[in-house]
Protein backbone atom coordinates (compact mmCIF):
# COMPACT_ATOMS: atom_id res chain seq x y z
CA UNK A 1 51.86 35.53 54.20
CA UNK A 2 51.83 38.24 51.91
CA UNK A 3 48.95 39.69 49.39
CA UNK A 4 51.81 38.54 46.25
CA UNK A 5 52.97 34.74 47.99
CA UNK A 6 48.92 34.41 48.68
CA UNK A 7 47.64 35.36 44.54
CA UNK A 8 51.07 32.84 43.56
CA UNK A 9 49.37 30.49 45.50
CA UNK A 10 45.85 30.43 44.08
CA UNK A 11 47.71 30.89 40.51
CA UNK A 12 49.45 28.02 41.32
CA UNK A 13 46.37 25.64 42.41
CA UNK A 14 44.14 27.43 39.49
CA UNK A 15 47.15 25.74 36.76
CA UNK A 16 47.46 22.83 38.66
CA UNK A 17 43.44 21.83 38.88
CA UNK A 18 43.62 23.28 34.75
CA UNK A 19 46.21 20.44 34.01
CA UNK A 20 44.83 17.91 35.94
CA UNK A 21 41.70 18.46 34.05
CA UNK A 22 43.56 18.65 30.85
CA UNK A 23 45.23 15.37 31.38
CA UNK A 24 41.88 13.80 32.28
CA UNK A 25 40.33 14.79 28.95
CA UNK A 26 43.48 13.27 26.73
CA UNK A 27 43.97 10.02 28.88
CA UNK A 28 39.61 9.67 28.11
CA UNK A 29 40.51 10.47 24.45
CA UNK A 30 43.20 8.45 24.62
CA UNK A 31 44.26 9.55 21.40
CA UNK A 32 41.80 8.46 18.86
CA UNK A 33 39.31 11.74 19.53
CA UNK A 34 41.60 14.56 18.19
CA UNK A 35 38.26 16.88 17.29
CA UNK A 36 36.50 16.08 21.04
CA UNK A 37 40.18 16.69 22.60
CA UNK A 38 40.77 19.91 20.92
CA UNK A 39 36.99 21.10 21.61
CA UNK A 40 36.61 19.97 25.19
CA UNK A 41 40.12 21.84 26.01
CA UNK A 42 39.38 24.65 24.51
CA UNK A 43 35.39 25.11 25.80
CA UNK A 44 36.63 24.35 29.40
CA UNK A 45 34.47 20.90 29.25
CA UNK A 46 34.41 18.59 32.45
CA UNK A 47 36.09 14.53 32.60
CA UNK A 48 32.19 13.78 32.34
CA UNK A 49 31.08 15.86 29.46
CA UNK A 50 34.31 14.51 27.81
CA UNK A 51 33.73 10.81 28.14
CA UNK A 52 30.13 10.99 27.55
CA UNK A 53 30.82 12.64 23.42
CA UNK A 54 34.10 9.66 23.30
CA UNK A 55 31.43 7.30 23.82
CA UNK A 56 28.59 9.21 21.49
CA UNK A 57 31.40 8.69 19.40
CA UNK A 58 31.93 5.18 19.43
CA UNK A 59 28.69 3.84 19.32
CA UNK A 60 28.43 1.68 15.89
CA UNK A 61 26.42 3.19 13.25
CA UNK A 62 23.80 1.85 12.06
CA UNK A 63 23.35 0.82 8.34
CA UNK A 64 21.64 2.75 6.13
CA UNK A 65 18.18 1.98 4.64
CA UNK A 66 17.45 2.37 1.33
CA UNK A 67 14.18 1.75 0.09
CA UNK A 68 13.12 1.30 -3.35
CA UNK A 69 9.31 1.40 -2.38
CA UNK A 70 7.10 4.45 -3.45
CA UNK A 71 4.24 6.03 -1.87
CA UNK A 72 1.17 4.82 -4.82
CA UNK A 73 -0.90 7.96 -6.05
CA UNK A 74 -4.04 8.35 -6.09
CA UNK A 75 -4.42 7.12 -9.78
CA UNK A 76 -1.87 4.66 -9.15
CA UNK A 77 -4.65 2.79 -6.66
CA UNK A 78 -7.19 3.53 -8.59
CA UNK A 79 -5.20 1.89 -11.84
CA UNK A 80 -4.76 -1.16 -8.99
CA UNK A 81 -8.24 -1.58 -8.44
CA UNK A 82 -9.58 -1.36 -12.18
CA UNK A 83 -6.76 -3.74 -13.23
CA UNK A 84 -7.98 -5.94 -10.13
CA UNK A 85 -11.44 -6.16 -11.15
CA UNK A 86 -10.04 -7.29 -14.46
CA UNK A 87 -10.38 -3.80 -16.40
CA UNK A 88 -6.74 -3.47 -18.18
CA UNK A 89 -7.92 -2.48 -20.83
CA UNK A 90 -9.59 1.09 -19.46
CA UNK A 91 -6.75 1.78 -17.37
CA UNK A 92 -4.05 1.84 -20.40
CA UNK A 93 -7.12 3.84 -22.24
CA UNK A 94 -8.12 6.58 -19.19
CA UNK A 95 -5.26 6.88 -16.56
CA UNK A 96 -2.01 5.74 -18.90
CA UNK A 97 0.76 3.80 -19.13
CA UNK A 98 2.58 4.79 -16.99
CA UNK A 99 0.02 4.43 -13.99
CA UNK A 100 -1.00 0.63 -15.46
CA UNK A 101 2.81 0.21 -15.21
CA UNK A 102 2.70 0.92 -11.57
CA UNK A 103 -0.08 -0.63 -10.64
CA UNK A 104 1.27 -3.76 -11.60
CA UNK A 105 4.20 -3.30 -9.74
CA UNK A 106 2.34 -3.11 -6.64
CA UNK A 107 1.45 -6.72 -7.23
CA UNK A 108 -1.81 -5.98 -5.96
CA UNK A 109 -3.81 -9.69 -5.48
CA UNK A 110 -6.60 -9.36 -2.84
CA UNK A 111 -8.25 -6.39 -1.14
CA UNK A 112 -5.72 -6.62 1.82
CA UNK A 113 -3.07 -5.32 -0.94
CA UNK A 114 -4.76 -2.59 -2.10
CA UNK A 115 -5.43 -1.79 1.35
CA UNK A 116 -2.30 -1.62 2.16
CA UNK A 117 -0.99 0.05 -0.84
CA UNK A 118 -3.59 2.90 0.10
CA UNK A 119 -2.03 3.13 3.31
C-alpha cells in the first residue's frame, strides 16, 4: 500500500468516526435542542457531554419565589417592642410613622415574634 492509498485511508476513517459522532449528537437532540446541536458540533463535544446538557435542559424549572417579607430595621424592632409594651404613643412621637407603620405589620404578639423578627 502506498504513502497516498494509506493517508485516504485514515481520511476516510477520521470522516467516518466525525459523522458517526455527528449523527449521535442530532439523534440525542432529536430535534428539539437546536442551540446544544449547533454548539456540541461545532466544539467537537462527545455523545456523553451531549446528552448530559439535553437533559440539563429538560429538567422542569422550578417556580419562582417572590417574597413580600422585609428584613425589620433596627428602629423597626425597636418601634415593635415599644408598641408591645403598650407605648404607641412614643413611637409615632420619637421613631415616626413610618416605623409605627411597620411595626405593626410585623404583627408582633409575644416575645417569640419579636424574636424572630430580629432574626
Amino acid at each position: 500500500m502506498s504513502e497516498i492509498e494509506t493517508t485516504v485511508e485514515t481520511m476516510r476513517a477520521e470522516s467516518a468516526v466525525e459523522c458517526e459522532r455527528i449523527h449521535a449528537i442530532r439523534q440525542a437532540c432529536a430535534g428539539r435542542h437546536g442551540d446544544i446541536e449547533a454548539r456540541a458540533i461545532r466544539d467537537g463535544w462527545n455523545l456523553q457531554r451531549a446528552e448530559l446538557e439535553v437533559l440539563r435542559a429538560n429538567r422542569p424549572t422550578a417556580p419562582a419565589i417572590q417574597s413580600i417579607a422585609s428584613v425589620p430595621t433596627e428602629t423597626v424592632i425597636e418601634a415593635a417592642i415599644l408598641s408591645h409594651l403598650g407605648h404607641e404613643t412614643l413611637v409615632e412621637k420619637h421613631l415616626g410613622a413610618q416605623a409605627a407603620q411597620q411595626a405593626r405589620d410585623l404583627r408582633v404578639t409575644s416575645l417569640v415574634d419579636l424574636c424572630r423578627a430580629a432574626l
